[in-house]
PDB file of N, CA and C in Angstrom:
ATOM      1  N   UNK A   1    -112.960 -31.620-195.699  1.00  0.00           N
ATOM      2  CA  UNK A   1    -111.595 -31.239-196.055  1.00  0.00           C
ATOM      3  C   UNK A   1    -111.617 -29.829-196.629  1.00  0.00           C
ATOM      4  N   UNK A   2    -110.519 -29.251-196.086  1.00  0.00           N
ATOM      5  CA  UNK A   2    -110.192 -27.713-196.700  1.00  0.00           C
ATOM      6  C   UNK A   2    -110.245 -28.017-197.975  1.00  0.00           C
ATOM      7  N   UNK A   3    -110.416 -27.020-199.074  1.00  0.00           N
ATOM      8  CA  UNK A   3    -110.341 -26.865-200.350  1.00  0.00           C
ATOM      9  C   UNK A   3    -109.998 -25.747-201.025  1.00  0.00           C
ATOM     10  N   UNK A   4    -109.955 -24.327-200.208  1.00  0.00           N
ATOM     11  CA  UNK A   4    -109.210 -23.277-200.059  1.00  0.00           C
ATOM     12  C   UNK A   4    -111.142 -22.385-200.936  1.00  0.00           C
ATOM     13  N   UNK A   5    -110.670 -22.142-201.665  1.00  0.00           N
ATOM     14  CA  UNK A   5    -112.284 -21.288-201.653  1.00  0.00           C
ATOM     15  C   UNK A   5    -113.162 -22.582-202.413  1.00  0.00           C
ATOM     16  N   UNK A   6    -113.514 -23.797-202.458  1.00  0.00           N
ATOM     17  CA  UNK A   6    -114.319 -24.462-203.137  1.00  0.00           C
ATOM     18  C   UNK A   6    -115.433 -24.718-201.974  1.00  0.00           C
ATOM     19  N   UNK A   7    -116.140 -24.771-202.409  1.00  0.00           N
ATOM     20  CA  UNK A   7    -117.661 -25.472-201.062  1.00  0.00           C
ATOM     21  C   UNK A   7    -116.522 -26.953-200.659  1.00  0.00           C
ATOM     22  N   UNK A   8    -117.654 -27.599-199.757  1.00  0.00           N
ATOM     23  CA  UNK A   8    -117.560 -28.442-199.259  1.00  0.00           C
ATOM     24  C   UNK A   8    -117.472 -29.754-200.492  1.00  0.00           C
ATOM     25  N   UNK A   9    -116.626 -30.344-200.510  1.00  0.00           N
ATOM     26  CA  UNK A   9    -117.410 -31.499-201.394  1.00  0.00           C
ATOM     27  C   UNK A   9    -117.249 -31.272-203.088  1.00  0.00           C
ATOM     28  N   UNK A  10    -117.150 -30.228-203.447  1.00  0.00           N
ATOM     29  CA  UNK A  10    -116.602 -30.229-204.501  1.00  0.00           C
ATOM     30  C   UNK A  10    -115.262 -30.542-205.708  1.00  0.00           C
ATOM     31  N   UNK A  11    -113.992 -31.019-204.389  1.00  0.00           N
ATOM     32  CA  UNK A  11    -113.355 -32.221-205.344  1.00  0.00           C
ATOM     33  C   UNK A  11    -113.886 -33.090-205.074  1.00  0.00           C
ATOM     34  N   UNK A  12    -114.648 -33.592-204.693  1.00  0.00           N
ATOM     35  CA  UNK A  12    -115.413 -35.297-204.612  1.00  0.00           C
ATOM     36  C   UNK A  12    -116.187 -35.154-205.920  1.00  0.00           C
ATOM     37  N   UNK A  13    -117.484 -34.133-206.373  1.00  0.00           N
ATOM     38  CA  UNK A  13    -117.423 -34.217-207.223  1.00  0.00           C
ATOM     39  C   UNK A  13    -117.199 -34.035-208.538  1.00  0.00           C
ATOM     40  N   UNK A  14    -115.487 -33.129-208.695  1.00  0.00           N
ATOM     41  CA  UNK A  14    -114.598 -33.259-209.704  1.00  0.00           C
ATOM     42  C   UNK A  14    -114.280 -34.404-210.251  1.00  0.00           C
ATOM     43  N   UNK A  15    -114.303 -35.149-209.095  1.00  0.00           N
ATOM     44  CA  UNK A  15    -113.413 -36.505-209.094  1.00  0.00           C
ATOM     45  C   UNK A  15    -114.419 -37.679-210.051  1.00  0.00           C
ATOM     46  N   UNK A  16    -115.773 -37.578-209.763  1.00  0.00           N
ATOM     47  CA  UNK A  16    -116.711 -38.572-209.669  1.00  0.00           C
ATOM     48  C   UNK A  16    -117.132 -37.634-211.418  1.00  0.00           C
ATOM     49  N   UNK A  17    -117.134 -36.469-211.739  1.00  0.00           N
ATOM     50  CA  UNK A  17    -117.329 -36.197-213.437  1.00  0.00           C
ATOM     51  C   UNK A  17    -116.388 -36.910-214.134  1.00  0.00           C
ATOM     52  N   UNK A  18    -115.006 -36.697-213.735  1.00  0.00           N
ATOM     53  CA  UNK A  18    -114.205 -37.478-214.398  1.00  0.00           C
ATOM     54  C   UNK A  18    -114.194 -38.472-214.702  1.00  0.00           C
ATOM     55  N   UNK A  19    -114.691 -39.912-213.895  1.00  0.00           N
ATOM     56  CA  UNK A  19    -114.840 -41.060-213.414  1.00  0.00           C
ATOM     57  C   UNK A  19    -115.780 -40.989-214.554  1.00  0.00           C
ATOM     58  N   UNK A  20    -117.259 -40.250-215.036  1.00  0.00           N
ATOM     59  CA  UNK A  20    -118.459 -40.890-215.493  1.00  0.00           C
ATOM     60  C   UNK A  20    -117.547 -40.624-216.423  1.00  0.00           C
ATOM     61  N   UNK A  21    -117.414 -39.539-217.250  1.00  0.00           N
ATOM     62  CA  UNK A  21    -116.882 -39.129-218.329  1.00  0.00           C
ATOM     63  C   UNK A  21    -116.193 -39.764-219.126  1.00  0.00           C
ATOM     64  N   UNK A  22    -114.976 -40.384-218.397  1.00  0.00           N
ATOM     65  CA  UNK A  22    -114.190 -41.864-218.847  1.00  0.00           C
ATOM     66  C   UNK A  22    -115.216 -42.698-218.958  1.00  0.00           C
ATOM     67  N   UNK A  23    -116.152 -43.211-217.811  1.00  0.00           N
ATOM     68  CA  UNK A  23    -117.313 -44.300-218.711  1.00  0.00           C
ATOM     69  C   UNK A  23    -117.703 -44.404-219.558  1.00  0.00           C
ATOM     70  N   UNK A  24    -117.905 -43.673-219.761  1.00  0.00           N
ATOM     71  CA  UNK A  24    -118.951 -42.793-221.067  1.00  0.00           C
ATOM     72  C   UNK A  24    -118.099 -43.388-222.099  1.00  0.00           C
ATOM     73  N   UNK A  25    -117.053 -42.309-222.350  1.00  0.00           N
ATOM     74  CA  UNK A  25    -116.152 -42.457-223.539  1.00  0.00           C
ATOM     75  C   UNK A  25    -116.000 -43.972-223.715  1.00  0.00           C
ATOM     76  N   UNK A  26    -115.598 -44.938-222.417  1.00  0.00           N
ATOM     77  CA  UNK A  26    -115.354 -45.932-222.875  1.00  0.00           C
ATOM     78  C   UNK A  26    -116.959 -46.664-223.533  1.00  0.00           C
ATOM     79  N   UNK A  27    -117.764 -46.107-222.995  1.00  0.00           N
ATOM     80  CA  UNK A  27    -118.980 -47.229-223.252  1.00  0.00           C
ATOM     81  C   UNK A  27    -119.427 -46.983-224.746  1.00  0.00           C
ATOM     82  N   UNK A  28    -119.150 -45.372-225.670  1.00  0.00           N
ATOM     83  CA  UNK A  28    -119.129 -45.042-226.543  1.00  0.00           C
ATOM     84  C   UNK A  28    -118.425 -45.605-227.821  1.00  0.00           C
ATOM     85  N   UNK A  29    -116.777 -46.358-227.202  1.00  0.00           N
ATOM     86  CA  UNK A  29    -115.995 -46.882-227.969  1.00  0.00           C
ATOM     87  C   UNK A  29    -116.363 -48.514-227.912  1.00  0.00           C
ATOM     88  N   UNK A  30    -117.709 -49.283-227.962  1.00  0.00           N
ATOM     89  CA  UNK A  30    -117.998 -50.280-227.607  1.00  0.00           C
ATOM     90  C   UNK A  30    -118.553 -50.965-228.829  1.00  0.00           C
ATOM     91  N   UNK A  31    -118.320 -51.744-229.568  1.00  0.00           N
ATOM     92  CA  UNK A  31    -119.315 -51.880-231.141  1.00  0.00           C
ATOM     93  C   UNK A  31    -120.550 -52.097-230.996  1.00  0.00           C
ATOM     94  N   UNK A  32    -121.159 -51.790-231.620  1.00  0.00           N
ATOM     95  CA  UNK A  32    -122.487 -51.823-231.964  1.00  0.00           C
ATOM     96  C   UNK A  32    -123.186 -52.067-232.969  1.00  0.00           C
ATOM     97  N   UNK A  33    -124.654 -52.587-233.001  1.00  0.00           N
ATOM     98  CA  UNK A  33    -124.880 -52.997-234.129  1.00  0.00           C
ATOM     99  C   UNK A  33    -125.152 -54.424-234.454  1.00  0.00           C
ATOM    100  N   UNK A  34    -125.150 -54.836-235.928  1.00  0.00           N
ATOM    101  CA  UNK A  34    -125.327 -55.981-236.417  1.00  0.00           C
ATOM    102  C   UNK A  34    -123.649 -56.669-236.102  1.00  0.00           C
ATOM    103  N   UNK A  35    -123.481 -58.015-235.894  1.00  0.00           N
ATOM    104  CA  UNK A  35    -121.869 -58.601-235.726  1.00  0.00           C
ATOM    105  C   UNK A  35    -121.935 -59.048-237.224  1.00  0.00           C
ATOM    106  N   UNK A  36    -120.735 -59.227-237.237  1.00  0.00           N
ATOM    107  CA  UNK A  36    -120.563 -59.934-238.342  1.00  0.00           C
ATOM    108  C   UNK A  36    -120.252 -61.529-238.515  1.00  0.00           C
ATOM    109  N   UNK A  37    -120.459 -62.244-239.676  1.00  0.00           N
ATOM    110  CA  UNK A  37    -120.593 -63.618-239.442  1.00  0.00           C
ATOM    111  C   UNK A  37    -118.916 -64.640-239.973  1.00  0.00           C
ATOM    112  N   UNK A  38    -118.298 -63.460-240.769  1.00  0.00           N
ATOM    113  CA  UNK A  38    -116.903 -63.819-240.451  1.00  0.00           C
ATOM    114  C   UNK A  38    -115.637 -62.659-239.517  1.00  0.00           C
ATOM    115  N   UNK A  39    -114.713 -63.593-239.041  1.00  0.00           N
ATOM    116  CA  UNK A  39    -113.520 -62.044-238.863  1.00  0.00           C
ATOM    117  C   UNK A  39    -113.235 -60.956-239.732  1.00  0.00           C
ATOM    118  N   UNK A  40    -112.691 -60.551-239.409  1.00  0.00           N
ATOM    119  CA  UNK A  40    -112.266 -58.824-240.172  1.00  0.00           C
ATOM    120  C   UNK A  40    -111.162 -59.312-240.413  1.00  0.00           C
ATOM    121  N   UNK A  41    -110.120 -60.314-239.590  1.00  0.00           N
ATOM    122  CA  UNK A  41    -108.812 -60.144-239.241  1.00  0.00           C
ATOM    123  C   UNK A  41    -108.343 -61.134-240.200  1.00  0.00           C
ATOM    124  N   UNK A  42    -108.941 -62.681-239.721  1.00  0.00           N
ATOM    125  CA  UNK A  42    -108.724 -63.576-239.994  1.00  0.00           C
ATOM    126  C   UNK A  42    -109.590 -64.699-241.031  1.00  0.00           C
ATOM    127  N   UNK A  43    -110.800 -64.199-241.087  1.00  0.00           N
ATOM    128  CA  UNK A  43    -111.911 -64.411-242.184  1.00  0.00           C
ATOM    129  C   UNK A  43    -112.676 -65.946-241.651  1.00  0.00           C
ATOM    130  N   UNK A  44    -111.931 -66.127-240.239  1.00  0.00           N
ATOM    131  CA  UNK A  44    -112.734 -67.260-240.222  1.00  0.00           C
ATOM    132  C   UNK A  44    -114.506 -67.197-239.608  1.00  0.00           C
ATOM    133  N   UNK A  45    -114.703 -68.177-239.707  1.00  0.00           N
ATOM    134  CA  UNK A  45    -116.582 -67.915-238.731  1.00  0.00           C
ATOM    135  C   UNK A  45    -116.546 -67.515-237.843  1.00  0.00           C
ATOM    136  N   UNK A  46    -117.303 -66.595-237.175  1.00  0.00           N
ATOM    137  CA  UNK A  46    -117.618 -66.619-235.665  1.00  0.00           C
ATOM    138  C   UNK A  46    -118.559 -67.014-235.158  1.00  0.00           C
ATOM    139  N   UNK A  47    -118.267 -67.620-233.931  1.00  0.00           N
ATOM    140  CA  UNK A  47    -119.968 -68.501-233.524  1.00  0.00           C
ATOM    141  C   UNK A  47    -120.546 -67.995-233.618  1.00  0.00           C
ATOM    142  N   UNK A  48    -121.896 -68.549-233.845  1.00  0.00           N
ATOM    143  CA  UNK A  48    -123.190 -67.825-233.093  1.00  0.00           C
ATOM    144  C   UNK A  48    -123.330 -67.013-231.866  1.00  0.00           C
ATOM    145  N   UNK A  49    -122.610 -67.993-231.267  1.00  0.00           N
ATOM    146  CA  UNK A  49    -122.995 -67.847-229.498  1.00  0.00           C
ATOM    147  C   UNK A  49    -121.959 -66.430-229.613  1.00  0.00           C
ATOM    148  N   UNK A  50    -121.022 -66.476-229.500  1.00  0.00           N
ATOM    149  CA  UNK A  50    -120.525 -64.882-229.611  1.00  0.00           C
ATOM    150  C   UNK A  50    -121.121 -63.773-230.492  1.00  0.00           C
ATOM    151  N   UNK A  51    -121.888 -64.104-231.421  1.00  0.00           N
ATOM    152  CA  UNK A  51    -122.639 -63.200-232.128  1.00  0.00           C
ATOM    153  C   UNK A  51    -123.396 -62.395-231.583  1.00  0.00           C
ATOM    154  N   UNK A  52    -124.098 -63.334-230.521  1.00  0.00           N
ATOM    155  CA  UNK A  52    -125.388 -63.124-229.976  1.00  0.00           C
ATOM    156  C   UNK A  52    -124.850 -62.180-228.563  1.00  0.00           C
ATOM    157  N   UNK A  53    -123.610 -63.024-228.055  1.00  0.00           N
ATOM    158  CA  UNK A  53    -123.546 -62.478-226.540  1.00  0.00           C
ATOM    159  C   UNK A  53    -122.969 -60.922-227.083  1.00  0.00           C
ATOM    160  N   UNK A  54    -122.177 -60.724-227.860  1.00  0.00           N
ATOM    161  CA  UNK A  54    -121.682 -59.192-228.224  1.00  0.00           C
ATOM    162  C   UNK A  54    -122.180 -58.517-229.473  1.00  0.00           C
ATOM    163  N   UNK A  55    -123.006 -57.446-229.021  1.00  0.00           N
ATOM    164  CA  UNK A  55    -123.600 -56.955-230.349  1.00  0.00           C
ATOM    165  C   UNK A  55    -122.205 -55.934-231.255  1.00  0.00           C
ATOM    166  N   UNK A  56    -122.443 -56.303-232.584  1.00  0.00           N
ATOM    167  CA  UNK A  56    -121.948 -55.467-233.279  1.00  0.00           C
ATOM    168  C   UNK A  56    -119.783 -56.257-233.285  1.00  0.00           C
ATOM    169  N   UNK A  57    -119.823 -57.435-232.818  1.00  0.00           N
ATOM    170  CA  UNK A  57    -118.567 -58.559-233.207  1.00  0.00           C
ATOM    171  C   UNK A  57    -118.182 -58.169-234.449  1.00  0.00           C
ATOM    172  N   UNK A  58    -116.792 -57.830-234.502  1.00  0.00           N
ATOM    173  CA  UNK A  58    -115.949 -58.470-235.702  1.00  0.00           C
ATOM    174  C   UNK A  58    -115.255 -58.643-235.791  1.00  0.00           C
ATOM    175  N   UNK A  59    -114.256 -59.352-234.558  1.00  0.00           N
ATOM    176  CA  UNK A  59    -113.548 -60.594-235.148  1.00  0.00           C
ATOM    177  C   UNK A  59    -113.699 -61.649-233.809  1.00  0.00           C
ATOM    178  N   UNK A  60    -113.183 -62.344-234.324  1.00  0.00           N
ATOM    179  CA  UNK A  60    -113.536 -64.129-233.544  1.00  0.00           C
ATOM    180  C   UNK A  60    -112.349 -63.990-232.187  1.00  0.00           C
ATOM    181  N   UNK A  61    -112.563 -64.901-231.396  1.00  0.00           N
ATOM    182  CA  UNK A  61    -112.095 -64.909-230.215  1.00  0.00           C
ATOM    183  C   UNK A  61    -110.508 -65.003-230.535  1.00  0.00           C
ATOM    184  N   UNK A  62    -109.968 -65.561-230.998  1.00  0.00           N
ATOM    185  CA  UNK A  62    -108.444 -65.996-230.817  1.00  0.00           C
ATOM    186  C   UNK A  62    -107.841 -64.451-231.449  1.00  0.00           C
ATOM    187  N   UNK A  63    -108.486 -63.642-232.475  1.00  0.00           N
ATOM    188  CA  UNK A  63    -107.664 -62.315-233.106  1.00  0.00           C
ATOM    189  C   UNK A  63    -108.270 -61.589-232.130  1.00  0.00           C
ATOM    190  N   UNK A  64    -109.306 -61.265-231.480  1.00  0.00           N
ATOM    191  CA  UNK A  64    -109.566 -60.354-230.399  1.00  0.00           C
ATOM    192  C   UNK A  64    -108.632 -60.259-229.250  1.00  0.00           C
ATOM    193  N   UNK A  65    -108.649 -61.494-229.158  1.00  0.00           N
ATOM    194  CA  UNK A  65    -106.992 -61.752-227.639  1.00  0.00           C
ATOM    195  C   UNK A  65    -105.578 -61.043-227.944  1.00  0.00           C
ATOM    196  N   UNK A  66    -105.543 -61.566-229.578  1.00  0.00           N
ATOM    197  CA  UNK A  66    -104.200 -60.673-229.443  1.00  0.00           C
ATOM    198  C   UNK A  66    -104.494 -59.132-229.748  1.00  0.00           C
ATOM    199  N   UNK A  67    -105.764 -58.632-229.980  1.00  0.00           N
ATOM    200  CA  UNK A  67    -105.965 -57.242-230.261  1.00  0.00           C
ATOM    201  C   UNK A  67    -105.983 -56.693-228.603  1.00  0.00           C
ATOM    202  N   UNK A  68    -106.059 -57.504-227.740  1.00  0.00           N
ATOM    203  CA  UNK A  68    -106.231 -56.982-226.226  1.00  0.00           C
ATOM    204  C   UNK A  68    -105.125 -57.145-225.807  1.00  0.00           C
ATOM    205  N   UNK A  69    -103.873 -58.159-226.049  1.00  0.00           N
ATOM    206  CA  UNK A  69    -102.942 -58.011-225.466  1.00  0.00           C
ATOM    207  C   UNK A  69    -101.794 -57.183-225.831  1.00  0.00           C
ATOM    208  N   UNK A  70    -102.105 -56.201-227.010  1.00  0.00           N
ATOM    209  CA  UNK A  70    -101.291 -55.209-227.692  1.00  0.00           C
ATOM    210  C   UNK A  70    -101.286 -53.707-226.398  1.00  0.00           C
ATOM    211  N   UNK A  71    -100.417 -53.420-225.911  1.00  0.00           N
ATOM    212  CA  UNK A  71    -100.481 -52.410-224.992  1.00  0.00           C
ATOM    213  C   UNK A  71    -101.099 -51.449-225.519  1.00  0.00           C
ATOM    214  N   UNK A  72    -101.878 -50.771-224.604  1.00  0.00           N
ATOM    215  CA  UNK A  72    -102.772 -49.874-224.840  1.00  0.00           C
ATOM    216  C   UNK A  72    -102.046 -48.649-224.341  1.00  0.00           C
ATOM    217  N   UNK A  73    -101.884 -47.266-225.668  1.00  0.00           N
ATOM    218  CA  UNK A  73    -101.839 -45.836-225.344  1.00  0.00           C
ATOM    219  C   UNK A  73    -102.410 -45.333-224.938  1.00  0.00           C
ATOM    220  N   UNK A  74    -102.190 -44.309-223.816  1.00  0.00           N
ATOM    221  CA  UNK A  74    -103.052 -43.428-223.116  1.00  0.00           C
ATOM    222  C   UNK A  74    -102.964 -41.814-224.030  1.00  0.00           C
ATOM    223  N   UNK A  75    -103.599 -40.818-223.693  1.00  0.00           N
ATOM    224  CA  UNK A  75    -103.811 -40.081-224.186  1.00  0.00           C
ATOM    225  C   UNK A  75    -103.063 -38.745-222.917  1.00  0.00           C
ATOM    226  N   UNK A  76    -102.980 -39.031-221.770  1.00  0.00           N
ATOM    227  CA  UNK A  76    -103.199 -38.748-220.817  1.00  0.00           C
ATOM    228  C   UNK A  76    -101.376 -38.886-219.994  1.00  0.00           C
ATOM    229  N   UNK A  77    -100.891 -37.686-220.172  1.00  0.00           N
ATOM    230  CA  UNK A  77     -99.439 -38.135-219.600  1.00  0.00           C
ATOM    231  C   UNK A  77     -99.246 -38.141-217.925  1.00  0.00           C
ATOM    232  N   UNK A  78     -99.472 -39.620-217.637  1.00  0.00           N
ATOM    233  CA  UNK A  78     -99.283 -39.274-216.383  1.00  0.00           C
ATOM    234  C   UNK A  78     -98.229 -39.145-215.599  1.00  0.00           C
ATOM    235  N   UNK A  79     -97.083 -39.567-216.381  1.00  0.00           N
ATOM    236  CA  UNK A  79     -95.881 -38.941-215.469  1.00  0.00           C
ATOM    237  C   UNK A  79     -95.351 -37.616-215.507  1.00  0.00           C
ATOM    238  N   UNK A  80     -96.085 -36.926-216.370  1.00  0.00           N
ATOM    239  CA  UNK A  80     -96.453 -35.428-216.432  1.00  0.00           C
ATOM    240  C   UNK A  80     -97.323 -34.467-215.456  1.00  0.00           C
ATOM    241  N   UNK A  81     -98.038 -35.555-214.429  1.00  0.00           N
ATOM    242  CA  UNK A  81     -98.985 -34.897-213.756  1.00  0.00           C
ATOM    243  C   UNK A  81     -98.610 -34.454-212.499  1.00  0.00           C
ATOM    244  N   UNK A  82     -98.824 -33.526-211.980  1.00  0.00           N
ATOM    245  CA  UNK A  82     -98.617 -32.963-210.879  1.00  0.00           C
ATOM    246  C   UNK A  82     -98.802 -33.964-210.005  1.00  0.00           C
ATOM    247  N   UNK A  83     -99.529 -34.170-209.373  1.00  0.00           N
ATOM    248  CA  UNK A  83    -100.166 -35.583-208.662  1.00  0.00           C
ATOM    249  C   UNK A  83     -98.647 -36.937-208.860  1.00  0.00           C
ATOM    250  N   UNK A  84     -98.292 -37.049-209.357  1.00  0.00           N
ATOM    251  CA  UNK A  84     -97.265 -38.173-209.769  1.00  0.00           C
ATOM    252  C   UNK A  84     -96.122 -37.660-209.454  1.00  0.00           C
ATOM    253  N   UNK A  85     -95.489 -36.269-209.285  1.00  0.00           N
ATOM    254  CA  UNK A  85     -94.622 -35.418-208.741  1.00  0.00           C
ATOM    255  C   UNK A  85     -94.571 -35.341-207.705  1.00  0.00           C
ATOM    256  N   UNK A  86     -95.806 -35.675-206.643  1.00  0.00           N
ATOM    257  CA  UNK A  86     -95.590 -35.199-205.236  1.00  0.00           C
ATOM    258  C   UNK A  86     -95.344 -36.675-204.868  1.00  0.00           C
ATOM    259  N   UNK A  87     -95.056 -37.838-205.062  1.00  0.00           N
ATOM    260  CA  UNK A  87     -95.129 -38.929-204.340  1.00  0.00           C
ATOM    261  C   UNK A  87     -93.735 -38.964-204.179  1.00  0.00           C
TER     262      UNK A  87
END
């Protein structure tokens, strides 16, 4: 594909920095560490077995659900983006 003066292949990998970059960040925002053996939220126990499967836990399954089902802000305006204009 034309790209007007870019080599060959170089939005592919614009595209694919971006892609890690977001990984990254997300894999960065991931807890870590020792878990803890009650919630943060709700103070009750957390299993073991979740202790073990997620390092660095703090809070128990039922306050985590509603911490995931709270809509998530982007940082990133995409109905601001050029790209979202041409459709």
């Amino acid at each position: 594909m034309a790209g007007g003066w870019t080599r060959d292949g170089a939005i592919q990998d614009q595209i694919d920095d971006t892609v890690t970059d977001a990984v990254l960040f997300a894999r960065s925002r991931l807890p870590g560490g020792e878990s803890e053996t009650h919630c943060q939220e709700c103070g009750e126990e957390i299993p073991d077995a979740r202790r073990q499967a997620l390092a660095g836990v703090r809070t128990c399954v039922q306050c985590q659900s509603q911490r995931d089902s709270r809509p998530a802000r982007s940082a990133f305006n995409r109905r601001g983006s050029k790209d979202s204009q041409l459709r």
